[in-house]
N, C-alpha and C. Protein backbone atom coordinates (compact mmCIF):
# COMPACT_ATOMS: atom_id res chain seq x y z
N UNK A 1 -0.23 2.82 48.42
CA UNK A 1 0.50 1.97 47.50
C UNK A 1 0.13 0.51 47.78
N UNK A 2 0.08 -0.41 46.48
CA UNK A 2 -0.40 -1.63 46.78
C UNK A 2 1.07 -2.49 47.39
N UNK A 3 0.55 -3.64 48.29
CA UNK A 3 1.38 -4.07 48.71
C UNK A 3 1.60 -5.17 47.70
N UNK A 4 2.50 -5.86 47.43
CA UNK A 4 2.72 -6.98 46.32
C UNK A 4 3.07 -8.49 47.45
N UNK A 5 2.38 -9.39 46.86
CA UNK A 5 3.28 -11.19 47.45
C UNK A 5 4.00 -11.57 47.11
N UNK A 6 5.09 -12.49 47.40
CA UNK A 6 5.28 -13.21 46.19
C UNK A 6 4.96 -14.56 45.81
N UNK A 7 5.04 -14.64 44.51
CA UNK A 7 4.46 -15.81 43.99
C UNK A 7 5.43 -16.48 43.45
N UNK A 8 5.17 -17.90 42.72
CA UNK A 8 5.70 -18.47 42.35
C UNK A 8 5.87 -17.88 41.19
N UNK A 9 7.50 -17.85 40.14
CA UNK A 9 7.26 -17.70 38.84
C UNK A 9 7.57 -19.41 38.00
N UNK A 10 6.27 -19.02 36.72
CA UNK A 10 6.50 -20.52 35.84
C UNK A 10 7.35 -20.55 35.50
N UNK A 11 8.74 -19.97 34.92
CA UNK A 11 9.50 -19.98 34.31
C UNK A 11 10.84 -20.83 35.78
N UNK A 12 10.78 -19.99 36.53
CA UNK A 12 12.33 -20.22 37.41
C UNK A 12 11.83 -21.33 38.75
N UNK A 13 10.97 -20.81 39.05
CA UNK A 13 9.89 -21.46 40.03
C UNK A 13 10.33 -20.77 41.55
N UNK A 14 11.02 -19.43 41.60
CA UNK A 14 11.51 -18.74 42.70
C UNK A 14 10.50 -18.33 43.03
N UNK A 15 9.79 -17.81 44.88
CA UNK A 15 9.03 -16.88 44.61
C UNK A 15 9.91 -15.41 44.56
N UNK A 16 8.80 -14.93 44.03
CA UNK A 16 9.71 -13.64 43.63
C UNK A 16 8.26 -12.41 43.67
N UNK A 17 8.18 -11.25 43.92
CA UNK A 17 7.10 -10.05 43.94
C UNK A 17 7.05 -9.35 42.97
N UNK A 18 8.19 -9.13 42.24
CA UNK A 18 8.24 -7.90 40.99
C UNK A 18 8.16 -9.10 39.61
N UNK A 19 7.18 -8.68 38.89
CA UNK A 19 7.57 -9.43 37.54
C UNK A 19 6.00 -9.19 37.03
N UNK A 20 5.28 -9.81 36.18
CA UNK A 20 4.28 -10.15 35.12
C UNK A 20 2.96 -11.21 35.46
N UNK A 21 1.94 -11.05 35.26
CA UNK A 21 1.10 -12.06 35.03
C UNK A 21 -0.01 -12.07 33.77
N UNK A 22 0.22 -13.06 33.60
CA UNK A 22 -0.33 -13.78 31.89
C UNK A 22 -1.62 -14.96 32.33
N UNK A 23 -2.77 -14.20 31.96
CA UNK A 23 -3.17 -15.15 32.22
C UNK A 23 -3.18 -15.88 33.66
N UNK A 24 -3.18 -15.16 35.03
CA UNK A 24 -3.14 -15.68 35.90
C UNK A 24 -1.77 -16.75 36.40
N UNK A 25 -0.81 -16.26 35.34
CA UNK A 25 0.79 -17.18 35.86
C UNK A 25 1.49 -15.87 35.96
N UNK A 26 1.89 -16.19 37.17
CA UNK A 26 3.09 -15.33 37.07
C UNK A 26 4.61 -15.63 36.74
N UNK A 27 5.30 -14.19 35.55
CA UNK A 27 6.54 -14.65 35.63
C UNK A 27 7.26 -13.29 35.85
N UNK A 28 8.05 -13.58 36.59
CA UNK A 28 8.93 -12.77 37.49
C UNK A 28 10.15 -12.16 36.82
N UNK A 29 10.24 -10.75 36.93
CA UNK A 29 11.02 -9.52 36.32
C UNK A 29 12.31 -10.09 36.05
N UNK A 30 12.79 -10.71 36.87
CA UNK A 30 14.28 -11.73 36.16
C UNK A 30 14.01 -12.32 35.06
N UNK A 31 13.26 -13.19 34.58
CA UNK A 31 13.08 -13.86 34.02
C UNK A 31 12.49 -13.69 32.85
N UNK A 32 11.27 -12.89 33.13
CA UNK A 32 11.20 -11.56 31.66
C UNK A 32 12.17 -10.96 30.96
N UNK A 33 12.96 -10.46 31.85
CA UNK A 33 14.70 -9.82 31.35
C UNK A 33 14.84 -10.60 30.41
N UNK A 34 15.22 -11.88 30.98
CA UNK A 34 15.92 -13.06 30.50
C UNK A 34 15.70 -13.43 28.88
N UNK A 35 14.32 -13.45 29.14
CA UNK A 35 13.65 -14.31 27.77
C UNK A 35 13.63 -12.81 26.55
N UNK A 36 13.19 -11.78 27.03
CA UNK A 36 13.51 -11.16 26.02
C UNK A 36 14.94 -10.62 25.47
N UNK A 37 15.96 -11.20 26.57
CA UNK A 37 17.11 -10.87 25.84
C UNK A 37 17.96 -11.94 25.06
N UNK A 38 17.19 -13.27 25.09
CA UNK A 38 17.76 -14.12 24.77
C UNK A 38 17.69 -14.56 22.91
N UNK A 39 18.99 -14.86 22.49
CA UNK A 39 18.24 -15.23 21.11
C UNK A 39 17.11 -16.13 20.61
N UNK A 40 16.90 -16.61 19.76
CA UNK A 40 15.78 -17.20 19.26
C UNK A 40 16.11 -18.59 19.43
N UNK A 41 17.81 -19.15 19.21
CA UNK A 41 18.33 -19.63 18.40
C UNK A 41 19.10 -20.38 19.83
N UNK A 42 18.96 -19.58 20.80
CA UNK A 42 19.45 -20.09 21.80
C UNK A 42 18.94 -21.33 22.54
N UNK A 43 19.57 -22.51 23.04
CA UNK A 43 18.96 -23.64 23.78
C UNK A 43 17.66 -23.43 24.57
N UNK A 44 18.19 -22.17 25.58
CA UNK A 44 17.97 -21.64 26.66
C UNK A 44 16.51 -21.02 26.18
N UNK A 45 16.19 -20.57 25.27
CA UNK A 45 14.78 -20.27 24.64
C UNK A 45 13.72 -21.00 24.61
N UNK A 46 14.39 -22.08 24.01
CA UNK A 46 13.29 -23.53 23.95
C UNK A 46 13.13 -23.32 25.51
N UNK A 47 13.52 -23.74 26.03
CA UNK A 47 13.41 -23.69 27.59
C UNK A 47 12.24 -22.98 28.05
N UNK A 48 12.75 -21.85 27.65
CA UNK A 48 10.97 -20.69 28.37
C UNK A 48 9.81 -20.51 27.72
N UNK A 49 9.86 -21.16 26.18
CA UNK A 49 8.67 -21.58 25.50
C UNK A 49 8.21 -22.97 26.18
N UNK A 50 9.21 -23.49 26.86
CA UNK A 50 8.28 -24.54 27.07
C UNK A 50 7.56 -24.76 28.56
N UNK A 51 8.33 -23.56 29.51
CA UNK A 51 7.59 -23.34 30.71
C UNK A 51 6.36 -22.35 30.02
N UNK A 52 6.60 -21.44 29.38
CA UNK A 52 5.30 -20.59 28.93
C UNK A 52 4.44 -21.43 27.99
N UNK A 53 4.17 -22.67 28.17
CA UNK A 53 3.53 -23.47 27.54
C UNK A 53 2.19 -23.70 28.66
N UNK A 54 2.58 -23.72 30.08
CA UNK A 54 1.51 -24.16 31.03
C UNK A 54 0.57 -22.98 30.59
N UNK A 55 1.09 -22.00 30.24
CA UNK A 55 -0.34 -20.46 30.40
C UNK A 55 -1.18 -20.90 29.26
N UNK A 56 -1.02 -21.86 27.94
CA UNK A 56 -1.66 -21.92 27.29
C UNK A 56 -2.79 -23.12 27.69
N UNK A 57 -2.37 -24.04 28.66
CA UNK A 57 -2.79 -25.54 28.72
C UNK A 57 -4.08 -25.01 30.09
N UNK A 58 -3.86 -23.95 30.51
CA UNK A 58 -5.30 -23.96 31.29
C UNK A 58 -6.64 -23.71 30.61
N UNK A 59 -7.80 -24.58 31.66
CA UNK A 59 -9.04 -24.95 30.84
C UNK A 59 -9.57 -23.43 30.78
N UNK A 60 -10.21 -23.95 29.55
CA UNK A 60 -11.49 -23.02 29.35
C UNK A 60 -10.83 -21.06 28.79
N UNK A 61 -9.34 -21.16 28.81
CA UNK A 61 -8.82 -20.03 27.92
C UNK A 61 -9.21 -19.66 26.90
């Protein structure tokens, strides 16, 4: 079984081992929860579109 690290997640900035990577960012299984349970409409949304903004801003994607 692979062993896992943890990393930083973009979204919370905890490290954390269980969660996602996009593009070489990781975001962490809390925080995935989070965003897909959240409305559209919610403050708190803007929020993680705008940490999931760094995965788009690296070069050469």
């Amino acid at each position: 079984m692979e062993q896992q690290t943890a990393q930083p997640c973009i979204i919370c900035g905890h490290m954390k081992e269980e969660g996602i990577v996009i593009v070489s960012h990781f975001i962490c299984e809390d925080c995935e929860s989070e965003i897909v349970h959240t409305d559209a409409e919610d403050a708190k949304y803007r929020f993680f579109i705008g940490q999931m903004r760094q995965i788009g801003l690296q070069k050469n994607a």
